[in-house]
C-alpha atoms as a PDB file:
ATOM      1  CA  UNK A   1      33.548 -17.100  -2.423  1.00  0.00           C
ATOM      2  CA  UNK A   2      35.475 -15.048   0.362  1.00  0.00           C
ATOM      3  CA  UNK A   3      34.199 -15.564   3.937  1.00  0.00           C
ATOM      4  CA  UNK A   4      31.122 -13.579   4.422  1.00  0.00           C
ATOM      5  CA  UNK A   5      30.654 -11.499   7.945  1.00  0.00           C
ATOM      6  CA  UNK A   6      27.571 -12.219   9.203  1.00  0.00           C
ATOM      7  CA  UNK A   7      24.596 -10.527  11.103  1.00  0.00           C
ATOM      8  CA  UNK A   8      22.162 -12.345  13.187  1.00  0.00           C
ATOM      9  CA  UNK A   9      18.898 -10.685  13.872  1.00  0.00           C
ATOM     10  CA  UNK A  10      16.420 -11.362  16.521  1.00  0.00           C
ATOM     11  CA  UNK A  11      13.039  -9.289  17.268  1.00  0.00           C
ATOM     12  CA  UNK A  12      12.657  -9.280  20.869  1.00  0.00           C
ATOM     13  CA  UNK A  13       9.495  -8.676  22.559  1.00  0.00           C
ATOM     14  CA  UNK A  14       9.109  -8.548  26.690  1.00  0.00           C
ATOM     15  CA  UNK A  15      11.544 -11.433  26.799  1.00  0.00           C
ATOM     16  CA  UNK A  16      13.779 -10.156  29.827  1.00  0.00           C
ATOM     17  CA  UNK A  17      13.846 -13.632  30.841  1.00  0.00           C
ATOM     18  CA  UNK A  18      16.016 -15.236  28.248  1.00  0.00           C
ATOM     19  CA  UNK A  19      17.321 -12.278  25.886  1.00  0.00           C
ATOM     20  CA  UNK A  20      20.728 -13.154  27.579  1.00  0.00           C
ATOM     21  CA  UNK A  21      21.131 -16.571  27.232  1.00  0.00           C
ATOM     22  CA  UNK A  22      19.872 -16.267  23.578  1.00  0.00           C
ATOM     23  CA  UNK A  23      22.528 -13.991  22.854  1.00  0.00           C
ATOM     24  CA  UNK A  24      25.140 -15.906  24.804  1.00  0.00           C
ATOM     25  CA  UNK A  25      24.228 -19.233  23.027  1.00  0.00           C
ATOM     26  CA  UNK A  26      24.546 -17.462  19.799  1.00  0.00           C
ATOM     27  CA  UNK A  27      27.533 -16.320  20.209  1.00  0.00           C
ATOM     28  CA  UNK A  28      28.347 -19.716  20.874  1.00  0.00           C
ATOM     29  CA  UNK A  29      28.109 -20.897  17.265  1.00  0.00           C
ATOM     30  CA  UNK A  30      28.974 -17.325  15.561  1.00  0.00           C
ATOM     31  CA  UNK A  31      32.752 -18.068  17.703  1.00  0.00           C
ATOM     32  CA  UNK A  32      32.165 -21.727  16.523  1.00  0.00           C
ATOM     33  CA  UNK A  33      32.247 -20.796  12.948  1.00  0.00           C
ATOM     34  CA  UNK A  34      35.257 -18.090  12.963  1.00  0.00           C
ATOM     35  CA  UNK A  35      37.173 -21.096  14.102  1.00  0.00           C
ATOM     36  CA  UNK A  36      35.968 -22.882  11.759  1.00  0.00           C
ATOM     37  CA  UNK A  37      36.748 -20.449   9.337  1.00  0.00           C
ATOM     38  CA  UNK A  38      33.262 -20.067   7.562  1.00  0.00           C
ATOM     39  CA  UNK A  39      32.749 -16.773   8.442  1.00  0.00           C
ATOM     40  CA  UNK A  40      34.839 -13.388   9.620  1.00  0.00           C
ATOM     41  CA  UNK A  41      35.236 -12.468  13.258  1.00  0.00           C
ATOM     42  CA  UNK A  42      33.584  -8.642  12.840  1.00  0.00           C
ATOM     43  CA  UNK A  43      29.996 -10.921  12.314  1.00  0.00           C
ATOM     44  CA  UNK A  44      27.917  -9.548  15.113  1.00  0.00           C
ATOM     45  CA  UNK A  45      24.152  -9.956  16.375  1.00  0.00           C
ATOM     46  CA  UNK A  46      21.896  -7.229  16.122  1.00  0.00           C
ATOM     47  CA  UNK A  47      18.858  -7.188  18.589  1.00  0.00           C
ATOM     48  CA  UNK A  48      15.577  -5.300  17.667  1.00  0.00           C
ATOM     49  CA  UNK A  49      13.324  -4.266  20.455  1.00  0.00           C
ATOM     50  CA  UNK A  50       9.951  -4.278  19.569  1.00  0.00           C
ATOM     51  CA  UNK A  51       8.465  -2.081  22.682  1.00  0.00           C
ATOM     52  CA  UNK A  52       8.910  -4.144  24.984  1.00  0.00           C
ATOM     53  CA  UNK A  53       7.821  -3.245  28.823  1.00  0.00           C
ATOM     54  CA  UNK A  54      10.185  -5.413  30.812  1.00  0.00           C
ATOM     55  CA  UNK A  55      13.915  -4.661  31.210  1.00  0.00           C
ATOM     56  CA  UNK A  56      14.771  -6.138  27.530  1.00  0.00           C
ATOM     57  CA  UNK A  57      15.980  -3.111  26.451  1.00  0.00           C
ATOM     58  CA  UNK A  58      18.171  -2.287  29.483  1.00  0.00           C
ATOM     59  CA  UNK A  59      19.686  -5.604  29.389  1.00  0.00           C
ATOM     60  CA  UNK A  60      20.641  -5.328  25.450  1.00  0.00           C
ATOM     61  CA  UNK A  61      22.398  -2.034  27.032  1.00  0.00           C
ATOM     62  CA  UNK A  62      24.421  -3.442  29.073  1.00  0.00           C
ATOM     63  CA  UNK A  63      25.205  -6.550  26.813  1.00  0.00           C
ATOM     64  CA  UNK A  64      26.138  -3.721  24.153  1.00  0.00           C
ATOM     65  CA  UNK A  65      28.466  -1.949  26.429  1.00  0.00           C
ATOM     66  CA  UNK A  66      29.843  -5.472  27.337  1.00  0.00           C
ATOM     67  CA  UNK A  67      30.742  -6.516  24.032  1.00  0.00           C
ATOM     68  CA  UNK A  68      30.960  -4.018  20.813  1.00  0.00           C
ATOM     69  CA  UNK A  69      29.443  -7.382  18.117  1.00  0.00           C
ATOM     70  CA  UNK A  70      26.164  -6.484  20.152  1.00  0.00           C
ATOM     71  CA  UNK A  71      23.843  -3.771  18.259  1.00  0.00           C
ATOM     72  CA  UNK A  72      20.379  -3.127  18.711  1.00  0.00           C
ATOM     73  CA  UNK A  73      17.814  -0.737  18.640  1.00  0.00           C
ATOM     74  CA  UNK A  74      14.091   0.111  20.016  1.00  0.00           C
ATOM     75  CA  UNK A  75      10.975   0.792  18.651  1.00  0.00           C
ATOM     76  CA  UNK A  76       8.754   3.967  20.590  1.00  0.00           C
ATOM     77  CA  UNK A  77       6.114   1.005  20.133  1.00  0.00           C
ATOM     78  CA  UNK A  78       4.759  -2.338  19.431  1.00  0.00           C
ATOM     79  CA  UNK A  79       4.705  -2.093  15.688  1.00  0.00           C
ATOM     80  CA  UNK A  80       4.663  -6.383  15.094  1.00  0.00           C
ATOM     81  CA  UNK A  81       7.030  -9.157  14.225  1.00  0.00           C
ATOM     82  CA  UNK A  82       6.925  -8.480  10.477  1.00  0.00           C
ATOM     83  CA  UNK A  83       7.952  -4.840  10.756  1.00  0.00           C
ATOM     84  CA  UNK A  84      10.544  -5.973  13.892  1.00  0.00           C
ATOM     85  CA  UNK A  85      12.026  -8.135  11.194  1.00  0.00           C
ATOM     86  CA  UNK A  86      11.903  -5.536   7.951  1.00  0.00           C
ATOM     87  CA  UNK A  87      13.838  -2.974  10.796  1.00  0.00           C
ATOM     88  CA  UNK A  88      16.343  -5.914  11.087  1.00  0.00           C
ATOM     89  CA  UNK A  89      17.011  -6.794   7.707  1.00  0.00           C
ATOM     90  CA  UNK A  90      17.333  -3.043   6.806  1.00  0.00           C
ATOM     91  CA  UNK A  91      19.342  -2.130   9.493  1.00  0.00           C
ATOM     92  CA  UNK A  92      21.908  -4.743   9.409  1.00  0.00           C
ATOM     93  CA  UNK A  93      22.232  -3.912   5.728  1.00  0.00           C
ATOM     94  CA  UNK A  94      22.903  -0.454   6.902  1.00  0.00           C
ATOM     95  CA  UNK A  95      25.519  -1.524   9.329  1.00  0.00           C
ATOM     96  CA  UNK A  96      27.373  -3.621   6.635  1.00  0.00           C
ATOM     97  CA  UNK A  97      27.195  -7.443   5.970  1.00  0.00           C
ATOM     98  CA  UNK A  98      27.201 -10.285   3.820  1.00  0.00           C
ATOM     99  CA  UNK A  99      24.558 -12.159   4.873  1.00  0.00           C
ATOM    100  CA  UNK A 100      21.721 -12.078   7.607  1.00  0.00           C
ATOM    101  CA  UNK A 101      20.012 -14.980   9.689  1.00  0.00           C
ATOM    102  CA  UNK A 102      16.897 -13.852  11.153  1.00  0.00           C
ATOM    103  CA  UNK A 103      15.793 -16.410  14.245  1.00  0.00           C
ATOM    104  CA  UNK A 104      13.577 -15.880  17.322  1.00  0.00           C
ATOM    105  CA  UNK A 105      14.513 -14.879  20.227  1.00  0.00           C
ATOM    106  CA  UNK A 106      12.932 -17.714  22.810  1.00  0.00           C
ATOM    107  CA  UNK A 107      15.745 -19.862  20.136  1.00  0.00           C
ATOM    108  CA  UNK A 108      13.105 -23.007  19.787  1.00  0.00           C
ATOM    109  CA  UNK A 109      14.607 -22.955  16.344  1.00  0.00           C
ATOM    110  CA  UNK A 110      17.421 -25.079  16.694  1.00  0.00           C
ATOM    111  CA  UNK A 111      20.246 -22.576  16.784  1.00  0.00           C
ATOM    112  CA  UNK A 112      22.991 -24.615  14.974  1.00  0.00           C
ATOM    113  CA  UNK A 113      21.679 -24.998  12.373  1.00  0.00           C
ATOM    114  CA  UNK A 114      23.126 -21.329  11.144  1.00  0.00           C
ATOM    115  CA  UNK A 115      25.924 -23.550  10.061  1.00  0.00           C
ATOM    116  CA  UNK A 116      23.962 -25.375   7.427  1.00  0.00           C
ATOM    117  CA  UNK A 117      22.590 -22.308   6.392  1.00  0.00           C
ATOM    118  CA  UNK A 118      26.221 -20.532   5.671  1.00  0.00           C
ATOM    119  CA  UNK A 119      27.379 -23.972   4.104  1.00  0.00           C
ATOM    120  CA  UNK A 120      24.357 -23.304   1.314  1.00  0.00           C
ATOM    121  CA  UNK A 121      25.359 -19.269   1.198  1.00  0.00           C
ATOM    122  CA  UNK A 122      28.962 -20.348   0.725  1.00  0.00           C
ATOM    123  CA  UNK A 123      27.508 -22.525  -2.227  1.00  0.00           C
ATOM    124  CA  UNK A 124      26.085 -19.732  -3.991  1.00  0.00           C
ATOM    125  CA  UNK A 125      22.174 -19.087  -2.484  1.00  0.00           C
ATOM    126  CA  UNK A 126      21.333 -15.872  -1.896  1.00  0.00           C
ATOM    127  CA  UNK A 127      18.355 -16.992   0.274  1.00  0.00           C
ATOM    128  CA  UNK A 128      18.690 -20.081   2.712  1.00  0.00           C
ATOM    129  CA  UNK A 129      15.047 -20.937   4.202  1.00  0.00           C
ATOM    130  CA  UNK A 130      14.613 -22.901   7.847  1.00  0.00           C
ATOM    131  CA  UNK A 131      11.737 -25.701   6.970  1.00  0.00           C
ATOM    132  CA  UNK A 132      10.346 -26.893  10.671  1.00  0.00           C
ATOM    133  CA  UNK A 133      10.674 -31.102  10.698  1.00  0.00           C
ATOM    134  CA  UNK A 134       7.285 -31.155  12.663  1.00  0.00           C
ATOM    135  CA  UNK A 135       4.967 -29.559  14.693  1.00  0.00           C
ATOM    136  CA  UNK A 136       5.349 -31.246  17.818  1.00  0.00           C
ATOM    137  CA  UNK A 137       5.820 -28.697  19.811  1.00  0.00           C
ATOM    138  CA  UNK A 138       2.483 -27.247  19.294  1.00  0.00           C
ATOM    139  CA  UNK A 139      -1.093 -27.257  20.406  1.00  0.00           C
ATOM    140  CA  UNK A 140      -3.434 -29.084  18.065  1.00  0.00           C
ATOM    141  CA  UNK A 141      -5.430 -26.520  17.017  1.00  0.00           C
ATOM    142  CA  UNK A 142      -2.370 -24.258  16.110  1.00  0.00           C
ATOM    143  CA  UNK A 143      -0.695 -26.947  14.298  1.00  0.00           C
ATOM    144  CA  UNK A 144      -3.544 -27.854  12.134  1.00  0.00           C
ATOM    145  CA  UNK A 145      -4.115 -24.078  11.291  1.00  0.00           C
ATOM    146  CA  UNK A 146      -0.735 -23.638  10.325  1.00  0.00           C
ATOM    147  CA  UNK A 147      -0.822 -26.623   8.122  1.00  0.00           C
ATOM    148  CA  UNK A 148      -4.253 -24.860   6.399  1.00  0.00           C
ATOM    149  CA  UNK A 149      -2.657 -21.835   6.118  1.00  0.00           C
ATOM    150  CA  UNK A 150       0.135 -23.088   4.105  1.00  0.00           C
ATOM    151  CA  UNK A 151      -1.799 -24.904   1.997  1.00  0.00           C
ATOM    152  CA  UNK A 152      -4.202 -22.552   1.490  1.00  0.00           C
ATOM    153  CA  UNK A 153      -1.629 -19.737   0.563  1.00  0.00           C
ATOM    154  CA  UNK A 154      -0.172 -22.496  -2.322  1.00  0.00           C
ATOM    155  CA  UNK A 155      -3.836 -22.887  -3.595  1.00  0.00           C
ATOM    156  CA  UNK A 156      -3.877 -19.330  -4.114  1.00  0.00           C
ATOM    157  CA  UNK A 157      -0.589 -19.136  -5.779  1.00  0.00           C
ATOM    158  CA  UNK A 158       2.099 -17.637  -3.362  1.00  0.00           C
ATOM    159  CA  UNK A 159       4.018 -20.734  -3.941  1.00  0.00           C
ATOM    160  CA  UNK A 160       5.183 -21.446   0.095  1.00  0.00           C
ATOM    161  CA  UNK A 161       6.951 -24.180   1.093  1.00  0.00           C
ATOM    162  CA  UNK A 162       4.798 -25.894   4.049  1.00  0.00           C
ATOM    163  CA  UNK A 163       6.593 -25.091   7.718  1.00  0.00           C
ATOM    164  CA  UNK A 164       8.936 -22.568   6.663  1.00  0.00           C
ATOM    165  CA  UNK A 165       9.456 -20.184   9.170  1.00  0.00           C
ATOM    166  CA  UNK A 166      11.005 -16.569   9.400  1.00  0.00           C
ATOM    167  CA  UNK A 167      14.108 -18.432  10.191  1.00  0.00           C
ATOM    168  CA  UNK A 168      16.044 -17.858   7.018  1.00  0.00           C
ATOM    169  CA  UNK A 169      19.121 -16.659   5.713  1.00  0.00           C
ATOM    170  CA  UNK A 170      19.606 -13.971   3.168  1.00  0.00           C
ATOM    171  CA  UNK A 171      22.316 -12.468   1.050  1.00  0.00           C
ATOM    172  CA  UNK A 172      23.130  -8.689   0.828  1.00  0.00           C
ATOM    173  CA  UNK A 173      22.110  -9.302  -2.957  1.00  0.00           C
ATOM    174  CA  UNK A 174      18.187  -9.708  -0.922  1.00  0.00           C
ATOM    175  CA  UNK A 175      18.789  -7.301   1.147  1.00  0.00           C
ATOM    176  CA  UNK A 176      19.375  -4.691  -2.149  1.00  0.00           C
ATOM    177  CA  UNK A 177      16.485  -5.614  -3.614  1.00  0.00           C
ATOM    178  CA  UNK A 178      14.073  -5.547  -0.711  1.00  0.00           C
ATOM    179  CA  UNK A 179      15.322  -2.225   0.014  1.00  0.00           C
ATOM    180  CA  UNK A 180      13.899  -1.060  -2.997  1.00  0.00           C
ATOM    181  CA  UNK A 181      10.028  -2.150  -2.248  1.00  0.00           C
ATOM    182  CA  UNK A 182       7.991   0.918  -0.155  1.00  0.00           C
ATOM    183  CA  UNK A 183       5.235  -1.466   1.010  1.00  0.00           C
ATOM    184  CA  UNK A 184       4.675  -0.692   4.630  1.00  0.00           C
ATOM    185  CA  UNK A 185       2.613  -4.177   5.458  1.00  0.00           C
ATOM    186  CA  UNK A 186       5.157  -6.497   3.713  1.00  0.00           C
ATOM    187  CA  UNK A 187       4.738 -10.241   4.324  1.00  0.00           C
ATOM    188  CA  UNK A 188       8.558 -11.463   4.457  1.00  0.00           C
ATOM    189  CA  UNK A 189       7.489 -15.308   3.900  1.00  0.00           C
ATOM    190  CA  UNK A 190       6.023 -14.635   0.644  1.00  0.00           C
ATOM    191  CA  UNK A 191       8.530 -11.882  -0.585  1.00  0.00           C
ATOM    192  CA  UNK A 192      11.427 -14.226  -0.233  1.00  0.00           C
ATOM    193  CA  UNK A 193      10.126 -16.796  -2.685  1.00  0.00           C
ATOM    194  CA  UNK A 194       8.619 -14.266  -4.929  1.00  0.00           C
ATOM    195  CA  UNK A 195      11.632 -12.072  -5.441  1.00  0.00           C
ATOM    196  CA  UNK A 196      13.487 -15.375  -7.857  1.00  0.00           C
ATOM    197  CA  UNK A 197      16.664 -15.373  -6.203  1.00  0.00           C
ATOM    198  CA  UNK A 198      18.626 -18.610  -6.115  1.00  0.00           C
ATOM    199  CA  UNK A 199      17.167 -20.913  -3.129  1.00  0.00           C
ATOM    200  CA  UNK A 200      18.049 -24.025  -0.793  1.00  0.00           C
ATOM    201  CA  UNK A 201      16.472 -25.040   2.326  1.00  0.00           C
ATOM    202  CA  UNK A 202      17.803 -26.649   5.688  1.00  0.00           C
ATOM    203  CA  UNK A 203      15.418 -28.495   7.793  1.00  0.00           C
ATOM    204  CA  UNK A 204      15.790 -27.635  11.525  1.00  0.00           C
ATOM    205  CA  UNK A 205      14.319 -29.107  15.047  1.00  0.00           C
ATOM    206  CA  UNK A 206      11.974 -26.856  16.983  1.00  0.00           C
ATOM    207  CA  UNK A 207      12.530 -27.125  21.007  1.00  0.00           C
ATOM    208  CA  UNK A 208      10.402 -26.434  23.309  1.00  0.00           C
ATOM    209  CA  UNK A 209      10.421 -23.035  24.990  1.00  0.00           C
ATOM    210  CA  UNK A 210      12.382 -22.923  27.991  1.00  0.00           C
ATOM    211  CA  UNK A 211      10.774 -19.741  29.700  1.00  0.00           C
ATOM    212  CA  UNK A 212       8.435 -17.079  29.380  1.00  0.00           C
ATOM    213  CA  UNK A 213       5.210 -17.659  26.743  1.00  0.00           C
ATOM    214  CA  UNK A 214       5.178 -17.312  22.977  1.00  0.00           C
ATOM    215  CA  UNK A 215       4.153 -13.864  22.365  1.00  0.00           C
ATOM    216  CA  UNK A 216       2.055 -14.833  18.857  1.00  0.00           C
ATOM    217  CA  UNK A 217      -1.639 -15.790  19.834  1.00  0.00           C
ATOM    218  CA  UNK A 218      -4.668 -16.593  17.660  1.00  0.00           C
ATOM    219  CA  UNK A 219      -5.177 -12.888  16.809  1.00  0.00           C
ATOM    220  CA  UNK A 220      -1.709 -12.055  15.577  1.00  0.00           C
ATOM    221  CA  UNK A 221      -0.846 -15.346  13.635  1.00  0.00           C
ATOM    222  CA  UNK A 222      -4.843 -14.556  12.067  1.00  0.00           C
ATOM    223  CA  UNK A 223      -3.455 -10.650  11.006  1.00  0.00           C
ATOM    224  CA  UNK A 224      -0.119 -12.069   9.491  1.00  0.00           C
ATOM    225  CA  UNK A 225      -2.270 -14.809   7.790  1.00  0.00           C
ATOM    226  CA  UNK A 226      -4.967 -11.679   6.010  1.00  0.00           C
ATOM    227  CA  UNK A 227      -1.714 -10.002   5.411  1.00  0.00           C
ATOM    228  CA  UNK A 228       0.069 -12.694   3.159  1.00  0.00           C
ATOM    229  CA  UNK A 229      -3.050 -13.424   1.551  1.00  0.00           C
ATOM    230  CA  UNK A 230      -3.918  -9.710   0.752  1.00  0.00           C
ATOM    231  CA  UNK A 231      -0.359  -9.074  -0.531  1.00  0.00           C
ATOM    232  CA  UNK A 232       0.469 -11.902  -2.430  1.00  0.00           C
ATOM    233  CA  UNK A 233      -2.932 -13.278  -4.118  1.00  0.00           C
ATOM    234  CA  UNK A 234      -5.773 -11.552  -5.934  1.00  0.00           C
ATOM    235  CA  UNK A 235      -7.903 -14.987  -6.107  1.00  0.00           C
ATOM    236  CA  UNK A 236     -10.143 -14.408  -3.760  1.00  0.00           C
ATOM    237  CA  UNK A 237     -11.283 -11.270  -5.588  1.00  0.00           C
ATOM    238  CA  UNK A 238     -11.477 -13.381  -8.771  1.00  0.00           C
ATOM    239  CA  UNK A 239     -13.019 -16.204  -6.440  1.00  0.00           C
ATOM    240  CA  UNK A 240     -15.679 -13.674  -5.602  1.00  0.00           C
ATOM    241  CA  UNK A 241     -16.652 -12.517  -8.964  1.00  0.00           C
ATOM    242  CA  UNK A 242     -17.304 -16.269  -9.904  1.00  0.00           C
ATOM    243  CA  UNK A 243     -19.377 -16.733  -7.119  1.00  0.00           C
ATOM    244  CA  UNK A 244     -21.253 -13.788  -8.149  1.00  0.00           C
ATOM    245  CA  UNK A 245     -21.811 -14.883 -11.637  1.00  0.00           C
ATOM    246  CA  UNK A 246     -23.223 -18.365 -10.606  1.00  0.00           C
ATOM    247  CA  UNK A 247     -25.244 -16.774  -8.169  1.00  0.00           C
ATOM    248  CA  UNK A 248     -26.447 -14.583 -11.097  1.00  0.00           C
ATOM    249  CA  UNK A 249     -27.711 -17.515 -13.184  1.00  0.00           C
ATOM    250  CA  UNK A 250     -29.322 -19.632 -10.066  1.00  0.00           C
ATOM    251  CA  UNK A 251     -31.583 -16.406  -9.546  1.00  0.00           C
ATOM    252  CA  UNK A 252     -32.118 -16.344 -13.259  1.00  0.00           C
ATOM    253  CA  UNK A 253     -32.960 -19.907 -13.294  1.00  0.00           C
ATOM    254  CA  UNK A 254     -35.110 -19.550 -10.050  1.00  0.00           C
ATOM    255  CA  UNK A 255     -36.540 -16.637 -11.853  1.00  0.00           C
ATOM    256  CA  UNK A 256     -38.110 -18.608 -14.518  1.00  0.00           C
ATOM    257  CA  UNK A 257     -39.129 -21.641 -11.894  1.00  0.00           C
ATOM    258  CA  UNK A 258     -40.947 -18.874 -10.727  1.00  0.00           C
ATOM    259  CA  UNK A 259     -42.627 -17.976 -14.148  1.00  0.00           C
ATOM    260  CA  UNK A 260     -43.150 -20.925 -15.459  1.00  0.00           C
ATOM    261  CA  UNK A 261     -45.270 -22.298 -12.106  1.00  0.00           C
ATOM    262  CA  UNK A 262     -47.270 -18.917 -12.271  1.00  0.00           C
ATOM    263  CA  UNK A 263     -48.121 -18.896 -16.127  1.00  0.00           C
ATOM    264  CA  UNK A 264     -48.836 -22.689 -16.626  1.00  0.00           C
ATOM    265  CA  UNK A 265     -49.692 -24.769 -13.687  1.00  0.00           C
ATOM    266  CA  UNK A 266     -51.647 -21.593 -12.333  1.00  0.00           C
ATOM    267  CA  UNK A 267     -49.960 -22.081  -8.594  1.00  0.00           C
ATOM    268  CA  UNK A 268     -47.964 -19.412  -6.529  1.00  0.00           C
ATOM    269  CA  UNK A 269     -44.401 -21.463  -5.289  1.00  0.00           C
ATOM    270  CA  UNK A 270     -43.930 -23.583  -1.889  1.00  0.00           C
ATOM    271  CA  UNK A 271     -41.263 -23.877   0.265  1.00  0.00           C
ATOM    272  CA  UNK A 272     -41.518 -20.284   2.293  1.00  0.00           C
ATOM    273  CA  UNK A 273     -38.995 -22.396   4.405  1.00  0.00           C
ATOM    274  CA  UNK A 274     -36.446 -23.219   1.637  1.00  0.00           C
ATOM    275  CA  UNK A 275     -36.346 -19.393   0.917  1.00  0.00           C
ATOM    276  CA  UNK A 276     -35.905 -18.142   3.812  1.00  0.00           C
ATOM    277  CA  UNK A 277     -32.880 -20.536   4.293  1.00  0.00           C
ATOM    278  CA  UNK A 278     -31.241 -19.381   0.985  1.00  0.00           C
ATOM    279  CA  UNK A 279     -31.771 -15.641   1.402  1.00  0.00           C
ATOM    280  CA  UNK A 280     -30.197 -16.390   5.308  1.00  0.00           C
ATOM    281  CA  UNK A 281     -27.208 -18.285   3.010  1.00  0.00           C
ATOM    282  CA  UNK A 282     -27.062 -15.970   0.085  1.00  0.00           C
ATOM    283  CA  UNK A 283     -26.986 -12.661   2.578  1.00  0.00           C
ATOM    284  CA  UNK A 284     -24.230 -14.417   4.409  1.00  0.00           C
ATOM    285  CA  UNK A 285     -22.375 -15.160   1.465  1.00  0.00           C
ATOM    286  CA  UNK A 286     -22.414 -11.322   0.770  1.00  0.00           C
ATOM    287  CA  UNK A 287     -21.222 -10.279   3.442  1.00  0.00           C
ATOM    288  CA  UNK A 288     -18.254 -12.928   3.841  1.00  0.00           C
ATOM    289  CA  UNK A 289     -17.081 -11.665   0.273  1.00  0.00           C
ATOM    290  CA  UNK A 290     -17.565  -7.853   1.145  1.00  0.00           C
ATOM    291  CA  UNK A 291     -15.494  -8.724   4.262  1.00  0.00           C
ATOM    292  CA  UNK A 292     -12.702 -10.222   2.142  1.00  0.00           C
ATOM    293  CA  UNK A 293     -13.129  -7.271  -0.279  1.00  0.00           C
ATOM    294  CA  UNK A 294     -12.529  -4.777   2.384  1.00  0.00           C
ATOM    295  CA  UNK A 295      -9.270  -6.456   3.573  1.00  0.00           C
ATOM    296  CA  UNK A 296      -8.100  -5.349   0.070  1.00  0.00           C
ATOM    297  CA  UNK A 297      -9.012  -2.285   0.432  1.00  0.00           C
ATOM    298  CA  UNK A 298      -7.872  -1.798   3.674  1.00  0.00           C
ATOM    299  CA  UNK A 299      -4.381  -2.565   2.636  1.00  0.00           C
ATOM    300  CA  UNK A 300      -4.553  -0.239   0.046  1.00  0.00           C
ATOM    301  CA  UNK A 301      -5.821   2.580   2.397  1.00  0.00           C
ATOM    302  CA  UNK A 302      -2.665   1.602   4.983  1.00  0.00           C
ATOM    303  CA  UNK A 303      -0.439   1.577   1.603  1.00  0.00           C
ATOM    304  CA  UNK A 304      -1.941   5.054   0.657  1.00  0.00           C
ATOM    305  CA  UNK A 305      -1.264   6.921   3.806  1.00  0.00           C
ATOM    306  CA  UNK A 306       2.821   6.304   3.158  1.00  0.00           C
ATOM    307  CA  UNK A 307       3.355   6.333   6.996  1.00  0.00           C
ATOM    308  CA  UNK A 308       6.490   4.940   8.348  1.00  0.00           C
ATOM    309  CA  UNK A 309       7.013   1.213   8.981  1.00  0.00           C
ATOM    310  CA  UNK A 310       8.463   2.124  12.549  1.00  0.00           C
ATOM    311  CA  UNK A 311       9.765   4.671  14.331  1.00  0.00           C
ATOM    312  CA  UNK A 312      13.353   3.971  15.981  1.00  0.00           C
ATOM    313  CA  UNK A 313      14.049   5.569  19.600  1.00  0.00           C
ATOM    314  CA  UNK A 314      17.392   4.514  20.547  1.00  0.00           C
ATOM    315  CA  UNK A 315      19.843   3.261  18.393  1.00  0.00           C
ATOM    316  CA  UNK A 316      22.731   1.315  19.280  1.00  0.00           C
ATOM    317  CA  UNK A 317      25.614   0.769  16.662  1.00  0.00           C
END
C-alpha cells in the first residue's frame, strides 16, 4: 500500500486557550511520520469550529495564513460534537485524503498514538478505533455512567466496544460510504462498527486536561447517549410491548382475584393500600415507556424535516 496523506480533524469549541499548542503538538508527530516515511508531506490538519465565542476562530486564521497544511472552517452556531465531527469527516473527504484521525482538541487522548493507528491502516483496516486504557481521569459518577452506557448499548445490540472514543481512524473507503447516509442525528460510535468494514483497535492513555474545562457535561453526554440508543436499537420498543403484554395478563389475573373473592367467599378485596401503590407503579411505568416512545418519534420528526446538519460560515481551504 502507497503512503497515504493524511487529515487530522479536531472539533473545537471556545478553546482559545490551547487550540495552538494542540495544533503545534500535532504537527509534531504528522512531521514525525513524513520522516518516517509512513505518510506524505501534503497530510494537513483540518480544524472545525463549532461556534465558538472566544478568539478560536481568529487564532485558526492566523495559524492558516501561517502555514497552508492548516484548514478549517466555522459553524454560524453551536450545532454539537457529533455534527462538528460528520462536518470533519465530510469535509476532509472533500479536500482529498487517504485517511482521517478524528481527536479532541484539549489532546487528553494521547496524541502519538496516530502512529499506531497508520501502522494498522498501512495493514489493510479501513477503520482504526482509539479504546481508552482506563478512566482515571474522570469523576466517579461519569466514569461509572460511561461504563453503563456501554454496556447497556451491547445489551441492546449496537455491538460497542467498552471505552472507545471518537478517537478513530478511518479510510476514504468510510468516508464513501458514510457520505452516502442522509441521517441528520447520526451517532458516529455506532455507525463505524455497523457499517462491516475491516477493523483493529489501538489502546491509548488519556491525560489530564491541561487548561480550560471539558465542554461535555451531564446534559450533552445524556443527548448523545438517547441518540445512539434511538438510532441504533429498536429493543426498547420491543422491551415495551413485552412489558405491556405481562402487564395485560397480571390485570387479567387480578381481574379474576377480583371475581372469584366477590362470587364465592361473598367479600369485597383488602389492601386499598397495595392498590394504590401499584396504580402509583403501573402509571409510572406508562409514562417512562411513552417517554422512551417519544424519543423515537422525535428522531423521526428531526429526520422528517430534512434540515441541514450545519450551516458553514467561513471556509478556509
Amino acid at each position: 500500500m502507497r503512503k497515504p496523506t493524511l487529515a487530522v480533524i479536531i472539533p473545537c469549541f471556545n478553546e482559545e486557550l490551547l487550540i495552538e499548542s494542540t495544533v503545534n503538538s500535532l504537527f509534531e508527530v504528522i512531521n514525525t511520520l513524513i520522516e518516517k516515511g509512513k505518510i506524505l508531506s501534503d497530510s494537513y490538519i483540518y480544524l472545525v469550529d463549532d461556534g465558538s465565542k472566544d478568539k478560536t476562530w481568529s487564532i485558526i486564521e492566523v495559524l492558516y495564513k501561517k502555514n497552508p497544511l492548516v484548514k478549517g472552517v466555522r459553524f454560524v452556531k453551536n450545532y454539537g460534537n457529533q455534527k462538528a465531527l460528520m462536518a470533519g469527516l465530510l469535509g476532509a473527504r472533500e479536500i482529498g485524503c487517504d485517511c482521517v484521525v478524528s481527536i479532541d482538541a484539549d489532546l487528553q487522548q494521547d496524541q502519538w498514538a496516530i502512529e499506531a493507528f497508520v501502522d494498522k491502516y498501512s495493514d489493510g483496516y479501513d477503520i482504526v478505533s482509539g479504546i481508552r486504557n482506563g478512566r482515571d481521569t474522570d469523576s466517579i459518577f461519569k466514569k461509572y455512567t460511561a461504563l453503563f452506557f456501554y454496556h447497556l448499548m451491547n445489551l441492546l445490540g449496537a455491538k460497542i466496544p467498552v471505552n472507545h472514543s471518537d478517537y478513530r481512524l478511518v479510510s476514504k473507503r468510510a468516508l464513501d460510504i458514510l457520505a452516502q447516509y442522509p441521517e441528520k442525528q447520526m451517532f458516529l460510535r455506532g455507525f463505524f462498527h455497523e457499517i462491516g468494514l475491516k477493523t483493529a483497535y489501538v489502546k491509548f492513555d488519556v491525560k489530564p486536561r491541561v487548561l480550560g474545562k471539558s465542554k461535555f457535561n451531564f446534559i450533552s453526554l445524556l443527548g448523545l447517549a438517547l441518540n445512539g440508543i434511538t438510532s441504533f436499537s429498536i429493543v426498547p420498543l420491543r422491551i415495551i410491548a413485552v412489558l405491556g403484554f405481562f402487564m395485560a395478563l397480571f390485570s387479567f389475573g387480578l381481574g379474576i382475584e377480583v371475581l372469584y373473592e366477590k362470587i364465592f367467599l361473598n367479600s369485597t378485596p383488602k389492601g386499598w393500600a397495595t392498590q394504590v401503590a401499584m396504580s402509583a407503579f403501573f402509571g409510572g411505568l406508562q409514562i417512562f415507556c411513552l417517554g422512551i416512545i417519544g424519543e423515537y418519534v422525535g428522531q423521526v420528526y428531526r429526520e422528517v424535516k430534512a434540515r441541514p446538519r450545519y450551516i458553514k460560515d467561513v471556509e478556509l481551504y
